[in-house]
Protein backbone atom coordinates (compact mmCIF):
# COMPACT_ATOMS: atom_id res chain seq x y z
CA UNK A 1 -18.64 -24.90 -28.85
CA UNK A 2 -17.97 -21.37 -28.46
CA UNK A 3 -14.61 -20.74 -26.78
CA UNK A 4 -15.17 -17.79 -25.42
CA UNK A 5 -18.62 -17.97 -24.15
CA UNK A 6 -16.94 -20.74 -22.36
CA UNK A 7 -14.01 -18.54 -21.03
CA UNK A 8 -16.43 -15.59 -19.67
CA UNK A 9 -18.67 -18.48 -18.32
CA UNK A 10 -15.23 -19.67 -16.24
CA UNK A 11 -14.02 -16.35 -15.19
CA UNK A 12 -17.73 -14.97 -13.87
CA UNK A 13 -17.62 -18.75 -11.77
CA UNK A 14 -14.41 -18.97 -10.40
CA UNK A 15 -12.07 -16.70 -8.60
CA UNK A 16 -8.38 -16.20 -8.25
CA UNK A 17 -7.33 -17.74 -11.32
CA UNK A 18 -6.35 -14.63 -13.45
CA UNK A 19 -2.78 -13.93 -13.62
CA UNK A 20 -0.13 -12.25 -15.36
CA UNK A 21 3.06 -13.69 -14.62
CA UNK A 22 3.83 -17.03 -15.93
CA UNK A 23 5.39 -18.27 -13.02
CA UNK A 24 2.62 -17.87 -11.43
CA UNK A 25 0.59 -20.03 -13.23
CA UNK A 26 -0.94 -23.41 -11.64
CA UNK A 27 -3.70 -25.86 -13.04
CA UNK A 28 -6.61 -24.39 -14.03
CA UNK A 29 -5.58 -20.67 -13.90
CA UNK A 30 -5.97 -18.39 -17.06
CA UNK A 31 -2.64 -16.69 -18.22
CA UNK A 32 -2.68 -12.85 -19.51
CA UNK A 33 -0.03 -12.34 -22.30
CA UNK A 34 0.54 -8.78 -21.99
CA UNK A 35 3.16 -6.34 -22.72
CA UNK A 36 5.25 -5.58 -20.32
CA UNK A 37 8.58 -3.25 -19.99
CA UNK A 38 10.75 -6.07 -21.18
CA UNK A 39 9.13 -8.67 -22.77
CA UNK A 40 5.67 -9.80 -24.15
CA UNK A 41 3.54 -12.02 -22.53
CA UNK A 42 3.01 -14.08 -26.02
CA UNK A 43 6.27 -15.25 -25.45
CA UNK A 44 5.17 -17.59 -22.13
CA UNK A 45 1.79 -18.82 -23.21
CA UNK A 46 3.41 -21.97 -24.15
CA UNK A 47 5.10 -22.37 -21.03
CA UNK A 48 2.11 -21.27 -19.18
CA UNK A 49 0.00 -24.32 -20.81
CA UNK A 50 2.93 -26.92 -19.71
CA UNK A 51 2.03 -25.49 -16.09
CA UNK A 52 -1.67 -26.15 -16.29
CA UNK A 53 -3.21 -23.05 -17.95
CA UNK A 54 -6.76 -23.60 -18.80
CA UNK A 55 -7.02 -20.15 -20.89
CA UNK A 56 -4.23 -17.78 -22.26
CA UNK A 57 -5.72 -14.60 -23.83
CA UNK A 58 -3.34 -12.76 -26.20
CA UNK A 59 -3.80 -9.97 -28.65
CA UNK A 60 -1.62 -11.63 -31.64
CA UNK A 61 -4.25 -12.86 -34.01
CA UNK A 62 -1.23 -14.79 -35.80
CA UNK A 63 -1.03 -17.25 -32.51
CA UNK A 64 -2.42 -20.38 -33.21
CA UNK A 65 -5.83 -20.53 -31.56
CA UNK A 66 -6.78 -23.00 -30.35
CA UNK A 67 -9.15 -24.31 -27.14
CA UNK A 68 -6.76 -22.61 -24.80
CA UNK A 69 -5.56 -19.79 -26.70
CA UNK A 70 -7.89 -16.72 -27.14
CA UNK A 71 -7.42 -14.10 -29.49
CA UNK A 72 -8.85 -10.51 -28.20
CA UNK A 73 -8.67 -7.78 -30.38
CA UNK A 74 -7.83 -4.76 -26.83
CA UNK A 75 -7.12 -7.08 -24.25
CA UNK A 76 -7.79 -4.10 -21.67
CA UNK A 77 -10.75 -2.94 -23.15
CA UNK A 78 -12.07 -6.64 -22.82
CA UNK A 79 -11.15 -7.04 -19.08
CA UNK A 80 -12.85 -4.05 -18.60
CA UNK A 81 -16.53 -5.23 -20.10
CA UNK A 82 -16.03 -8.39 -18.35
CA UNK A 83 -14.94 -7.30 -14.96
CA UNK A 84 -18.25 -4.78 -14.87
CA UNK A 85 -20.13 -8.23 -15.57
CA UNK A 86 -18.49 -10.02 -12.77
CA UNK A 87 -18.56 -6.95 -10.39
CA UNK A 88 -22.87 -6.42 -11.56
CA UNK A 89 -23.38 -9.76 -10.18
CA UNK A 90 -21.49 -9.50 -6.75
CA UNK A 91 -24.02 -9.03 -3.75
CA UNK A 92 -21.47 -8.18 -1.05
CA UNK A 93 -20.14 -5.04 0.34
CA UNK A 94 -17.29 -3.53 -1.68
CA UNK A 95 -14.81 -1.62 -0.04
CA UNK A 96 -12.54 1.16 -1.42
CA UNK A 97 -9.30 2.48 -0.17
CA UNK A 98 -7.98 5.07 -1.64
CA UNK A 99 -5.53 8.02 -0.37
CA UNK A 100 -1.40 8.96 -0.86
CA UNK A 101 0.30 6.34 1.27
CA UNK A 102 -1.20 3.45 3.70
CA UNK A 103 -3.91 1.92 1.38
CA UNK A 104 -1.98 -1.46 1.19
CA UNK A 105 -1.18 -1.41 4.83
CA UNK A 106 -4.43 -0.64 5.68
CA UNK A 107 -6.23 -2.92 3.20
CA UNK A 108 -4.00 -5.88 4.52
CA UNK A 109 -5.11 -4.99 8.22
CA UNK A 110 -8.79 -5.01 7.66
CA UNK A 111 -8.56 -8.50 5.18
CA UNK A 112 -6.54 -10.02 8.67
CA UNK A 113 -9.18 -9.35 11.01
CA UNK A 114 -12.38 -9.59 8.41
CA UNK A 115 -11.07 -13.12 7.50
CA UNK A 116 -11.34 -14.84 11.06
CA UNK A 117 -15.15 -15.07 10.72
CA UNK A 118 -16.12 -14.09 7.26
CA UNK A 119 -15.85 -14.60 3.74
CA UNK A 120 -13.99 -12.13 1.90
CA UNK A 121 -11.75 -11.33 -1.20
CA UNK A 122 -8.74 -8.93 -1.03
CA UNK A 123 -6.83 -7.43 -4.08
CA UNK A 124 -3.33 -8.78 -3.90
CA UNK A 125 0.20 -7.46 -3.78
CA UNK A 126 -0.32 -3.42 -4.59
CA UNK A 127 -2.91 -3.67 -7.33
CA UNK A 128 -4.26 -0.22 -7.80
CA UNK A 129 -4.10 1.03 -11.10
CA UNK A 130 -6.07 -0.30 -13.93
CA UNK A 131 -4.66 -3.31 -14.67
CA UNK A 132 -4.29 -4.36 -11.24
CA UNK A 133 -8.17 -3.29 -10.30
CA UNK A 134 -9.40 -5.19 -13.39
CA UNK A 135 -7.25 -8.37 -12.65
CA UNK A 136 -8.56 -7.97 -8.35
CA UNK A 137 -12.46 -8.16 -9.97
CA UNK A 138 -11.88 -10.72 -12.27
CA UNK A 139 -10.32 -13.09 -9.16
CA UNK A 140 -13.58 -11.71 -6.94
CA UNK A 141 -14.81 -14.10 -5.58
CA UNK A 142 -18.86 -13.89 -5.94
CA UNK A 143 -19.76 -15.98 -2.64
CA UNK A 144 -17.45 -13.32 -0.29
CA UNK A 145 -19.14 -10.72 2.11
CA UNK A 146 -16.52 -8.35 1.76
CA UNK A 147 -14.19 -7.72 -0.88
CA UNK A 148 -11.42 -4.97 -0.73
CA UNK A 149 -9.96 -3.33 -3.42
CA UNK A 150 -7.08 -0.12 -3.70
CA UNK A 151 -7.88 2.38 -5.82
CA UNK A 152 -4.72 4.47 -6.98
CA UNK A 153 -3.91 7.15 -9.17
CA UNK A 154 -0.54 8.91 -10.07
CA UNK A 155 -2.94 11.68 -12.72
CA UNK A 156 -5.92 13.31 -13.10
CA UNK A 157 -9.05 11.18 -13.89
CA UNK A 158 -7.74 7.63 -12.87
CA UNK A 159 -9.90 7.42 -9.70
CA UNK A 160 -13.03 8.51 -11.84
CA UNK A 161 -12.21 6.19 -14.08
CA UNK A 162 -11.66 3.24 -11.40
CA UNK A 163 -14.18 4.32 -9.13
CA UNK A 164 -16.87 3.46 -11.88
CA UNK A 165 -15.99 -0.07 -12.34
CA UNK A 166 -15.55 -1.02 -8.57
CA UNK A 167 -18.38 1.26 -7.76
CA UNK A 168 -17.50 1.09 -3.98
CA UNK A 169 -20.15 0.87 -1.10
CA UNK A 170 -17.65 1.26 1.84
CA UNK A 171 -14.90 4.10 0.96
CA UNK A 172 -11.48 4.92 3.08
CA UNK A 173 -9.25 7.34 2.59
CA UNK A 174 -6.32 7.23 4.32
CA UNK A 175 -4.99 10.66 4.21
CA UNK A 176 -3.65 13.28 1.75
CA UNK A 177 0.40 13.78 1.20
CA UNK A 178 2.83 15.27 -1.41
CA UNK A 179 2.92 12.64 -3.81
CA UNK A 180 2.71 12.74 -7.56
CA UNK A 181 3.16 16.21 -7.19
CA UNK A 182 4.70 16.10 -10.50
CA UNK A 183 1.03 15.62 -11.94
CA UNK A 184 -0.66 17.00 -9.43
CA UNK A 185 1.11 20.01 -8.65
CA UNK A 186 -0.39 20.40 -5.01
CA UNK A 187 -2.02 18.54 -2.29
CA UNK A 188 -5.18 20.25 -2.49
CA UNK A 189 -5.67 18.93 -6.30
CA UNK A 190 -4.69 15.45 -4.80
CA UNK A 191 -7.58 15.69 -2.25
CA UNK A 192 -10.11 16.67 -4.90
CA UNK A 193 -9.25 13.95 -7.02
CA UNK A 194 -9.09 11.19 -4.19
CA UNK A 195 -12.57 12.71 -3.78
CA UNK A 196 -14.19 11.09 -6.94
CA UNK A 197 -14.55 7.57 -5.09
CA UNK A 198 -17.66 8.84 -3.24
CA UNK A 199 -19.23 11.08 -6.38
CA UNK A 200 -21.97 9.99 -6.99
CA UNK A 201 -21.93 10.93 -10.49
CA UNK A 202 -19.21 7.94 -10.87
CA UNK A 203 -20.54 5.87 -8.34
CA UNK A 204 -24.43 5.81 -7.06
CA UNK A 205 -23.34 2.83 -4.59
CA UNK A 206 -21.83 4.93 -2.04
CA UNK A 207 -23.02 4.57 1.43
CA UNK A 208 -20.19 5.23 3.74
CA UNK A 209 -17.02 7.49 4.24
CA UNK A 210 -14.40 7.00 6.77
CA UNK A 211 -11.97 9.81 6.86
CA UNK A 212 -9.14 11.30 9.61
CA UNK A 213 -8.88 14.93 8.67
CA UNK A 214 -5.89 16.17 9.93
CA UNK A 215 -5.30 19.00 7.47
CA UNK A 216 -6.40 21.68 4.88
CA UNK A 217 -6.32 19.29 1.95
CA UNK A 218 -8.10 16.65 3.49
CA UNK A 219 -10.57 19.03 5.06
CA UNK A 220 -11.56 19.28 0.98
CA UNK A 221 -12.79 16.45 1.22
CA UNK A 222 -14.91 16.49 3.88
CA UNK A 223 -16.69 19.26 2.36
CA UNK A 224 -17.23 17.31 -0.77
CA UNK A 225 -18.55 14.29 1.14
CA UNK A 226 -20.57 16.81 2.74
CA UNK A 227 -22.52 17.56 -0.78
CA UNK A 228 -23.74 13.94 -1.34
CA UNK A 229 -26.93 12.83 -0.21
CA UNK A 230 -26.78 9.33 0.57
CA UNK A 231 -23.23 9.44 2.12
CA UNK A 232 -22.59 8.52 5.78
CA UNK A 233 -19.47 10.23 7.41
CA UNK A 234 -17.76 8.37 9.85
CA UNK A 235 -14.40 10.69 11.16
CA UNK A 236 -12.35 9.54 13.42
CA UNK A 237 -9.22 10.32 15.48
CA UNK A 238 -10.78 13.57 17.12
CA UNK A 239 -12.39 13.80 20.23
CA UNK A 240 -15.84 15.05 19.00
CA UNK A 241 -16.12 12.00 17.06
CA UNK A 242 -17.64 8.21 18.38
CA UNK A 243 -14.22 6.80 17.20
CA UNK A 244 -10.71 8.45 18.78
CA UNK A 245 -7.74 7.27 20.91
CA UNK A 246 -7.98 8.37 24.84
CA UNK A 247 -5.18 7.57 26.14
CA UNK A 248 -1.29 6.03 25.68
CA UNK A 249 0.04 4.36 28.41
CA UNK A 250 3.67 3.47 28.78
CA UNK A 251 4.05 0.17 30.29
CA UNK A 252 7.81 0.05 30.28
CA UNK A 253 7.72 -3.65 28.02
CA UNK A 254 4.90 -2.27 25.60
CA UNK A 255 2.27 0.46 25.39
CA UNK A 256 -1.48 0.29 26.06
CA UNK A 257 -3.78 2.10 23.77
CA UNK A 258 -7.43 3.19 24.61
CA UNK A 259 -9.84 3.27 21.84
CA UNK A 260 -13.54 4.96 22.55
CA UNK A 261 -15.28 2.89 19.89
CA UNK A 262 -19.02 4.16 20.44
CA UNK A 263 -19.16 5.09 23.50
CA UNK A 264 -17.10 2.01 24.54
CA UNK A 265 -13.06 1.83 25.72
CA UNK A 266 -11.11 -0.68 24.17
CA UNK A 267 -7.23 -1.61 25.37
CA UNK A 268 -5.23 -2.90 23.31
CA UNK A 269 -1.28 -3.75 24.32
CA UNK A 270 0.78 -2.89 21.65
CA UNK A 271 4.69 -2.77 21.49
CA UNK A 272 5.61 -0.25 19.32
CA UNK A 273 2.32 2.26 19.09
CA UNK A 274 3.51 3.57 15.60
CA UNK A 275 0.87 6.74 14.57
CA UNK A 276 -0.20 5.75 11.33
CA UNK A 277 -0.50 1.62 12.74
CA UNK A 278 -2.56 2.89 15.44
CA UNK A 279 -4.71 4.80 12.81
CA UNK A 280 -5.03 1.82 11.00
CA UNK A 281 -7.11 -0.37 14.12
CA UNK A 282 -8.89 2.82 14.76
CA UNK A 283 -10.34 2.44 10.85
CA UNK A 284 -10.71 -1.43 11.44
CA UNK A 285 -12.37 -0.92 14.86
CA UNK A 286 -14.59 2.20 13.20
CA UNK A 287 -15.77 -0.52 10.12
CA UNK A 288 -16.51 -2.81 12.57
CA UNK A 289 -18.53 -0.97 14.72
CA UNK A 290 -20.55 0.14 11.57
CA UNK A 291 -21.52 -3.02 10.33
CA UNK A 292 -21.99 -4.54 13.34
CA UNK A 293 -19.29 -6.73 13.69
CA UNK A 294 -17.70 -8.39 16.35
CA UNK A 295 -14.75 -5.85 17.58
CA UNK A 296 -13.52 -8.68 19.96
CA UNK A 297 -12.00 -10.13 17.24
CA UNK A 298 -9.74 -6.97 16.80
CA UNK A 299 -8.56 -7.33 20.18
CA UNK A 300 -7.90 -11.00 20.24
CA UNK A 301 -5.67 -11.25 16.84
CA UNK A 302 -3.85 -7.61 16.31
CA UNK A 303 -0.95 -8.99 18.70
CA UNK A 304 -0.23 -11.35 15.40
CA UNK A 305 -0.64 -8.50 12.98
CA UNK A 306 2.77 -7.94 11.25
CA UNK A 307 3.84 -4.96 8.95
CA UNK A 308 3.37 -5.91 5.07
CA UNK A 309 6.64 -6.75 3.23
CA UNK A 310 8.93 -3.37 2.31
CA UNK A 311 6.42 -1.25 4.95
CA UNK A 312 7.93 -1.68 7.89
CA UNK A 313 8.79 -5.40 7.87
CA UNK A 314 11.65 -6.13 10.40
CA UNK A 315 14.02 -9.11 9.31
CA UNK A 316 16.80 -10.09 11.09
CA UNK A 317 20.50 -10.58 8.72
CA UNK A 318 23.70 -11.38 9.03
CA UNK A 319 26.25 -9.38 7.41
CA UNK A 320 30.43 -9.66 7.61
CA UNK A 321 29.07 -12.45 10.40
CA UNK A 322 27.75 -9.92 12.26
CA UNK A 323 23.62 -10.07 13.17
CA UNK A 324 21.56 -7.37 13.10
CA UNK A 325 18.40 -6.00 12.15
CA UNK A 326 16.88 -4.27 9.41
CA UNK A 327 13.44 -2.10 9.30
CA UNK A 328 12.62 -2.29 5.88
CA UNK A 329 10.47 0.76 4.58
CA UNK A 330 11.56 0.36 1.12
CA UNK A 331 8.32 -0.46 -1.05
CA UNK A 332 7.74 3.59 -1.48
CA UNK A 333 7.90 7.38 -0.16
CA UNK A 334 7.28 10.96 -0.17
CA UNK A 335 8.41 13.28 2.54
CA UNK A 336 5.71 12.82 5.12
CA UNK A 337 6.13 9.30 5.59
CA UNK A 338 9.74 9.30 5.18
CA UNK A 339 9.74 11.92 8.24
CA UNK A 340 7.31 9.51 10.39
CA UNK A 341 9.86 7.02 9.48
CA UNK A 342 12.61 8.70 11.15
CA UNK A 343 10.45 9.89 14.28
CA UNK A 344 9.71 6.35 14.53
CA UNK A 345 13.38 4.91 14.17
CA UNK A 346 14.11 7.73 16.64
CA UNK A 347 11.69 6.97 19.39
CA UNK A 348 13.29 2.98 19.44
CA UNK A 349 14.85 2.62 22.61
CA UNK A 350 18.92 0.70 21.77
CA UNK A 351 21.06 1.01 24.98
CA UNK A 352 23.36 -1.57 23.09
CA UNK A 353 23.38 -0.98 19.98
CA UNK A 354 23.69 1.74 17.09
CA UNK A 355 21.19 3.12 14.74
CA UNK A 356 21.84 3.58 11.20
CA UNK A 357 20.09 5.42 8.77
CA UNK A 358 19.58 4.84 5.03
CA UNK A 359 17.95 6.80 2.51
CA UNK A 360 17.22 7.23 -0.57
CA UNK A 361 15.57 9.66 -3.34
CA UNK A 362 11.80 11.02 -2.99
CA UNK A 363 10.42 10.80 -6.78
CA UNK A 364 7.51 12.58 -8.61
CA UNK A 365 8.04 15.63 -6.11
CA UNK A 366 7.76 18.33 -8.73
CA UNK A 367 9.23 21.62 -8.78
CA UNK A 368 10.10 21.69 -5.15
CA UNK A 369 11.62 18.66 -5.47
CA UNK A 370 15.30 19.99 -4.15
CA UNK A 371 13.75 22.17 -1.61
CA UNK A 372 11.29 19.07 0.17
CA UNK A 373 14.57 16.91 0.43
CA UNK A 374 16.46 19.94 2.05
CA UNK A 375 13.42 20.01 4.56
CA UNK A 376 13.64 16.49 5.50
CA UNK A 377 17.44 16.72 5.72
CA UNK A 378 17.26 19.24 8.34
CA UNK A 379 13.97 17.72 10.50
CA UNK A 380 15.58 14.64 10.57
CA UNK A 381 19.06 16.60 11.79
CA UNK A 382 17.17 16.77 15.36
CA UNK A 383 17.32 13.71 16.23
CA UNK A 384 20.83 12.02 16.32
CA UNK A 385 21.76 8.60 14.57
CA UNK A 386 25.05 6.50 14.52
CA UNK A 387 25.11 7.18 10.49
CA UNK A 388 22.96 8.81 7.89
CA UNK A 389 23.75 7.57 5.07
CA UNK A 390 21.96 9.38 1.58
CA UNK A 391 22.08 7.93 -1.70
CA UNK A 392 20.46 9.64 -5.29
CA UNK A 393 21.25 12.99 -6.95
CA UNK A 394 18.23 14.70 -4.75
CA UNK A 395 20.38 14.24 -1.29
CA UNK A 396 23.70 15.03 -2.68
CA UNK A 397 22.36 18.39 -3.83
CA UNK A 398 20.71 18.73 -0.14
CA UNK A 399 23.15 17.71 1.77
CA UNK A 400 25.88 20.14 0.47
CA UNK A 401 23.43 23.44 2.18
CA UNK A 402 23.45 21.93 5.38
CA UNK A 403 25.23 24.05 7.99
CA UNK A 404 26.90 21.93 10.88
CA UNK A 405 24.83 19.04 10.79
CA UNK A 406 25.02 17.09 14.58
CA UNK A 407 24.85 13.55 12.41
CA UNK A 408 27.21 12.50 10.61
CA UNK A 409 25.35 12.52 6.92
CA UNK A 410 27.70 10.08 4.69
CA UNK A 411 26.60 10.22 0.93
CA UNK A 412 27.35 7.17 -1.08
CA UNK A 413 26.85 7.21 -4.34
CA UNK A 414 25.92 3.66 -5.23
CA UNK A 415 24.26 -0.17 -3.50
CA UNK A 416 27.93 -2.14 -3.70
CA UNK A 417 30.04 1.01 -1.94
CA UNK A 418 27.00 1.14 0.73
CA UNK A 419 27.48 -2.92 1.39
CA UNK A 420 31.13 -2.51 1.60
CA UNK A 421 30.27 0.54 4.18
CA UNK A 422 28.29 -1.39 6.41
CA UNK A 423 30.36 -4.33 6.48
CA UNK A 424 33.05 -2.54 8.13
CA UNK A 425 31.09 -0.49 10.24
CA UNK A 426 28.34 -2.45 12.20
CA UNK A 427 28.11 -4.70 15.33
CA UNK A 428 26.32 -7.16 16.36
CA UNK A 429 22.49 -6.15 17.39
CA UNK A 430 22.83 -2.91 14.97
CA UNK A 431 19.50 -1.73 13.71
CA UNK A 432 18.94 -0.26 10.13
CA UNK A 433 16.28 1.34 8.93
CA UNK A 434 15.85 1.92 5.17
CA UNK A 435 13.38 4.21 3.36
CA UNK A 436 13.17 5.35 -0.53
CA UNK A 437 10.98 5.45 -3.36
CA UNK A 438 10.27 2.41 -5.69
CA UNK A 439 13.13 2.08 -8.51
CA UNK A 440 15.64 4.13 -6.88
CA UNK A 441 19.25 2.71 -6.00
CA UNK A 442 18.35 2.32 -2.54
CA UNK A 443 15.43 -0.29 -3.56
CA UNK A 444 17.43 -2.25 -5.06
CA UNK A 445 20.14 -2.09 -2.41
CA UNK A 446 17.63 -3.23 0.11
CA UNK A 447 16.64 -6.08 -1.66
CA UNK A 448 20.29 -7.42 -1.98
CA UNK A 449 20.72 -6.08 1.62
CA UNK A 450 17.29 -8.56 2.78
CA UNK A 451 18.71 -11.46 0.61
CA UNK A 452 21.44 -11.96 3.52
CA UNK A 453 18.31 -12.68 5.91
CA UNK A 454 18.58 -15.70 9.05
């Protein structure tokens, strides 16, 4: 019996059984022993077999092979031949999001509503670089009508490079902001990368392109789209378009929202009408409308929709005995959505209560890195919070130009002094509202801070 014909013959029938963390593992699920930062996978195929692997592929030809072990020569290279097999096969729509910031949020909106009548797959966690596109269309599930996949890039060439094995027929892209400008150098070179989802040099499946051009860079790309034949534009968010928000109506206890969706108004109640959220339904409700689905179903379940973990997730703690909230916006940042952020934490109405601020570096900002924090530094100084408190070499050198600040900016140089800090300064019913980049000091001080959760 060949072993491997067998393994491809598994992976092509099944779906969700790939994974790469041994912990992870349950009966019947194939374990990826890859190097990562700190260890090798090699070292948990064993302990991936005691939980019920059926497969472990590994790149050590000295590992005892075996009718569970696979040796693979470039793992990556093989996940790659056999995901295009998996994804030639599929019959459903595929969608793509790509853009700077929102393609997880927006990508776990439209799998919450899809799923309450259809069939669909869904990448999982943040998987939107190479390995995690690969692992998404190896789990794809063959029988779905829709699957969803992030495509991400932090350099030139990735999305070209993903674009061709997803080969998207539904594309999003959620909007164009300074990030990776270390690579990138400006936004206007992100935008004309984020463009190579809908080339159709890369990908010939293209049919549709929902976009919300709100400024020069993402104007790019509607020119681009503009050049491909068998592209369909669908814009939204301006009034010349069939998809835009009317109207915003306080209602003291929550907000009502008008949506012209084709002609038609929708209402939808929503409590706090955060701008990029409300983007987000306008996309769903857009998608919808375009394939003919039910938009009801968008207006029955959003009131259940909750923020995805580390984007805006509100938990409740209790610190020094004290119980208070926290708005956690920790998972990532550049210095647009760190300012919507801040408008956002702003606009929350707390008669009882004080606000707190914590924040932490912007990475892969480039050149201008110094100058972008000063900026935000001095936006956010118009609005006025309890405490600001900054943490990471980027603020410290900000915060020092600032000329008679109204808040009180408190830098703090590391998680443990900021957890002492707190514990003698809040009350009962506080709120605090953390934003940062991934692997700063202020990620990991969130995390310990959300441990302490009721």
């Amino acid at each position: 019996m060949n072993i491997r014909f067998e393994f491809e013959k598994y992976v092509l029938a099944k779906n969700n059984k790939v994974k790469i963390s041994s912990k992870e593992i349950k009966s019947g699920d194939i374990f990826l022993a890859l190097k990562g930062k700190n260890f090798h996978g090699n070292q948990f195929i064993k302990s991936s077999i005691r939980r019920g692997a059926k497969y472990c592929l590994t790149d050590n030809k000295n590992f005892e092979q075996n009718s569970k072990i696979i040796y693979v020569n470039n793992l990556i290279n093989y996940l790659k031949d056999l995901a295009n097999k998996k994804r030639d096969l599929y019959r459903g729509k595929v969608i793509g999001i790509t853009g700077s910031a929102g393609k997880t949020t927006l990508k776990e909106t439209l799998a919450f509503f899809l799923k309450k009548n259809e069939k669909i797959s869904f990448s999982q966690k943040s998987y939107n670089n190479e390995l995690g596109v690969l692992i998404s269309l190896l789990n794809l599930n063959l029988k779905s009508k829709f699957s969803i996949f992030e495509i991400g890039t932090n350099n030139f060439g990735e999305i070209k490079n993903l674009t061709k094995i997803v080969k998207p027929t539904e594309i999003f892209i959620t909007n164009i902001q300074s990030t990776h400008l270390q690579s990138f150098k400006s936004k206007d070179n992100i935008a004309k990368e984020k463009s190579d989802i809908f080339n159709s040099k890369y990908n010939n499946q293209q049919r549709r392109l929902f976009l919300n051009i709100t400024s020069k860079s993402e104007n790019i790309i509607l020119q681009k789209a503009k050049k491909e034949k068998n592209l369909k534009l669908i814009l939204i968010n301006n009034i010349k378009t069939k998809y835009y928000i009317k109207k915003i109506m306080d209602k003291k206890k929550f907000h009502r929202i008008y949506f012209l969706i084709n002609k038609k108004t929708i209402a939808l109640d929503i409590k706090n009408p955060i701008s990029f959220r409300l983007i987000n339904l306008l996309f769903c409700l857009a998608f919808f409308d375009q394939n003919l689905l039910n938009t009801k179903v968008i207006s029955k379940w959003q009131k259940y929709l909750k923020p995805v973990d580390g984007r805006g997730l509100i938990h409740s703690v209790s610190l020094n005995n004290k119980k208070i909230k926290v708005i956690d916006e920790s998972y990532n940042s550049n210095p647009d959505t760190m300012l919507q952020s801040i408008n956002y934490f702003a606009n929350i109405k707390n008669e009882h209560s004080q606000k707190i601020l914590i924040l932490g570096n912007m990475n892969e900002l480039g050149k201008n890195t110094y100058k972008l924090h000063f900026q935000l530094l001095h936006e956010l100084d118009k609005s006025y919070f309890k405490f600001v408190i900054l943490c990471g070499e980027f603020f410290r050198r900000s915060i020092i130009n600032l000329d008679n600040p109204k808040n009180e900016f408190i830098y703090i140089e590391n998680r443990n002094e900021i957890m002492k800090f707190l514990a003698k300064k809040i009350h009962n019913n506080d709120i605090i509202l953390i934003k940062c980049s991934n692997s700063t000091e202020i990620n990991k001080f969130a995390k310990n801070l959300l441990n302490k959760a009721v």
